[in-house]
C-alpha atoms as a PDB file:
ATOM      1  CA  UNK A   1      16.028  36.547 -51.532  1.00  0.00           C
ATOM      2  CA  UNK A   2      19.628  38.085 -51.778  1.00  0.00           C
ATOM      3  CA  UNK A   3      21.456  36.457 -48.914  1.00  0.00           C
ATOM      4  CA  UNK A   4      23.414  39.728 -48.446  1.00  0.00           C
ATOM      5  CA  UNK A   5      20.642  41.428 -47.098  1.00  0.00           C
ATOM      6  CA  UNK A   6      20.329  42.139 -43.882  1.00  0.00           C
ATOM      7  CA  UNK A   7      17.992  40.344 -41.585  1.00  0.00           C
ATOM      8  CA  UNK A   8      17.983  42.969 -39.071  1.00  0.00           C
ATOM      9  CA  UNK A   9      14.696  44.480 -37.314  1.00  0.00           C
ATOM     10  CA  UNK A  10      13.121  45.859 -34.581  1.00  0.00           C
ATOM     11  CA  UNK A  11       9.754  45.896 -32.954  1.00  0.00           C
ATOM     12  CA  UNK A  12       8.819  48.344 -30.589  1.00  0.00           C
ATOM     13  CA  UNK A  13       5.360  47.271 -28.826  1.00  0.00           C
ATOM     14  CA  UNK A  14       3.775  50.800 -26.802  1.00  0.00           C
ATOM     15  CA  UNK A  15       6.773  51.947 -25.485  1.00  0.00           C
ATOM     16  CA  UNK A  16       7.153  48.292 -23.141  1.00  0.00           C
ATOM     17  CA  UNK A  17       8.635  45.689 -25.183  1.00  0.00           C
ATOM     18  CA  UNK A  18      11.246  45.646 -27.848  1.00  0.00           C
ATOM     19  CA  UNK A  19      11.466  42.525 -30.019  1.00  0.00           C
ATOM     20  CA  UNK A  20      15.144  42.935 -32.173  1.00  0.00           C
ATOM     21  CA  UNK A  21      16.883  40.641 -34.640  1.00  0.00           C
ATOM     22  CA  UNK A  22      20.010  40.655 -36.330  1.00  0.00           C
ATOM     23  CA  UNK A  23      21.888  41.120 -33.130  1.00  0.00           C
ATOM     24  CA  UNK A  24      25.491  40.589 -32.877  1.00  0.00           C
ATOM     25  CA  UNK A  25      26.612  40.724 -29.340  1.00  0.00           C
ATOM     26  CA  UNK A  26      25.382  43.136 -26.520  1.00  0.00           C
ATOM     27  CA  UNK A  27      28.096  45.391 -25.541  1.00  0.00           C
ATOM     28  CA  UNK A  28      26.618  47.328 -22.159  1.00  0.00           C
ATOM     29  CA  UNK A  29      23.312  46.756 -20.189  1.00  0.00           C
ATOM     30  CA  UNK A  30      21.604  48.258 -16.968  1.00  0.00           C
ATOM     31  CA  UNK A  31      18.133  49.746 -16.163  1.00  0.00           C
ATOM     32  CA  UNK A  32      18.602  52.534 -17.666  1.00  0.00           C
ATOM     33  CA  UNK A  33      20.607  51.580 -21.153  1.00  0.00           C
ATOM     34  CA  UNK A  34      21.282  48.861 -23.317  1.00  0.00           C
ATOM     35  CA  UNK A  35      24.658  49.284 -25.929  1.00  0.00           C
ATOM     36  CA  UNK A  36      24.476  46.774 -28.841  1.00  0.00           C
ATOM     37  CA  UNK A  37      25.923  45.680 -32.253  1.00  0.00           C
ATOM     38  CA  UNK A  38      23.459  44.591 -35.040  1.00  0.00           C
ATOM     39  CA  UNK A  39      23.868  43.880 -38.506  1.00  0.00           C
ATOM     40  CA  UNK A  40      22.818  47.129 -39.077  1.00  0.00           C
ATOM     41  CA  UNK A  41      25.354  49.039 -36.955  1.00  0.00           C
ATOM     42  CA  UNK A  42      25.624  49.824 -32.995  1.00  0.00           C
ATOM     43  CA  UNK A  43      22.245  50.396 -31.538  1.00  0.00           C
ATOM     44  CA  UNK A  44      21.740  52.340 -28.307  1.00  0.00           C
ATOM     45  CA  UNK A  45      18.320  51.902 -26.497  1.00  0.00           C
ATOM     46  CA  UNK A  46      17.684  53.707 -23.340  1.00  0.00           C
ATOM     47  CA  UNK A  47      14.836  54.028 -20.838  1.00  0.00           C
ATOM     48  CA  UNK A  48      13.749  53.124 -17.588  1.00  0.00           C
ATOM     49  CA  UNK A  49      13.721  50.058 -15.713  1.00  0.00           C
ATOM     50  CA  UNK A  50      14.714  48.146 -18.595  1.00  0.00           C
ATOM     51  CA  UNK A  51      15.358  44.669 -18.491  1.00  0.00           C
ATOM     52  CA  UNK A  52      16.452  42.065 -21.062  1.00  0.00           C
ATOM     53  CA  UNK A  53      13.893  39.220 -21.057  1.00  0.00           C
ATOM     54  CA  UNK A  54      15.290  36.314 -24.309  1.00  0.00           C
ATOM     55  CA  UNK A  55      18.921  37.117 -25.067  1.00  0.00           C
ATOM     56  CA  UNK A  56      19.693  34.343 -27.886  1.00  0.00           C
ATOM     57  CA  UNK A  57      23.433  35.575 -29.750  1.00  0.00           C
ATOM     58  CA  UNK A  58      23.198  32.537 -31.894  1.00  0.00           C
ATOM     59  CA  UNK A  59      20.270  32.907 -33.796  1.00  0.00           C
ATOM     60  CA  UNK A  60      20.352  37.410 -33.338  1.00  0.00           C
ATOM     61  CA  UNK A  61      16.826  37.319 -31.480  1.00  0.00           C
ATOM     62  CA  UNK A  62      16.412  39.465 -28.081  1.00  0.00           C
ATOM     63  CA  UNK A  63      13.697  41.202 -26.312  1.00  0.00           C
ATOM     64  CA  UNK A  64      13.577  44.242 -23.723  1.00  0.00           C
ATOM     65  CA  UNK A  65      11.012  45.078 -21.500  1.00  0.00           C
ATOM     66  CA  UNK A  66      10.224  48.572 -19.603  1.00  0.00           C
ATOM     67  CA  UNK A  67      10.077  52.411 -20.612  1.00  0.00           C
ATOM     68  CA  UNK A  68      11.934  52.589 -23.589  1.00  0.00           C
ATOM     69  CA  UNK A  69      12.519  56.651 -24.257  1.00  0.00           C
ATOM     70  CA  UNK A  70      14.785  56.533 -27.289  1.00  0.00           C
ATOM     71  CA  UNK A  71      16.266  53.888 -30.240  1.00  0.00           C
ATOM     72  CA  UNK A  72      19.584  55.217 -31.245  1.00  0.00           C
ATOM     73  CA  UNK A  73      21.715  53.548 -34.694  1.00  0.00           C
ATOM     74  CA  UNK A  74      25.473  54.569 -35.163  1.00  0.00           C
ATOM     75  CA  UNK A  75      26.634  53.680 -38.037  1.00  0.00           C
ATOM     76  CA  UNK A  76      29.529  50.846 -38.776  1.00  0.00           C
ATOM     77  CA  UNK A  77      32.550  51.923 -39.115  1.00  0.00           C
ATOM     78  CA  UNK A  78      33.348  50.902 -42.837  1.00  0.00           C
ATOM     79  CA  UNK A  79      36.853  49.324 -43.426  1.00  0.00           C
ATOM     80  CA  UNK A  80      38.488  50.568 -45.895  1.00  0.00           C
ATOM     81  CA  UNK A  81      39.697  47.308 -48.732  1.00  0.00           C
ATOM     82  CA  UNK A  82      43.653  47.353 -48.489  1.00  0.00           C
ATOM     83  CA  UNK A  83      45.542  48.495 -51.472  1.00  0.00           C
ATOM     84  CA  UNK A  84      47.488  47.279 -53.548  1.00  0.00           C
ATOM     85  CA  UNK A  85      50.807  48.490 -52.173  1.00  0.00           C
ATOM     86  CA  UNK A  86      49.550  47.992 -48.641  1.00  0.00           C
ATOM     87  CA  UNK A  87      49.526  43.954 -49.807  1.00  0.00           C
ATOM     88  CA  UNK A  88      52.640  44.397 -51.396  1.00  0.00           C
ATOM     89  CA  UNK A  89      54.678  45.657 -48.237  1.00  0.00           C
ATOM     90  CA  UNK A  90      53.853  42.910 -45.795  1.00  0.00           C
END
């Protein structure tokens, strides 16, 4: 397996419990929104009553529980690789 590939996924259980991995840090939280960055890029989930039941950072793993309405990716912002002139000048 390519070690550059991302280990990022999500399982979405009837609309009640999301099971994620590959997450990075959790930005925002309440009941009605959670704002998160994966390895796949920011994720927005939002519902009702939602609450975040194994929060583990170290090892990416989390799940939510409650009315999930909508799974929202952004994309990462991709960094542009410096130049060679832009090395030069510092």
């Amino acid at each position: 397996m390519d070690t550059t590939e991302s280990q990022a996924s999500l399982v979405l259980y009837q609309r009640k419990k999301l099971s994620l991995c590959g997450i990075e840090d959790v930005i925002s939280f309440d009941e009605l929104s959670i704002y998160l960055i994966t390895e796949n890029g920011n994720l927005l989930i939002e519902g009702a009553d939602l609450h975040i039941t194994v929060l583990d950072v170290s090892s990416g793993n989390m799940t939510v529980e409650g009315m999930i309405r909508s799974i929202i990716y952004n994309d990462k912002e991709v960094k542009k690789k410096e130049g060679f002139f832009s090395r030069m000048m510092k």
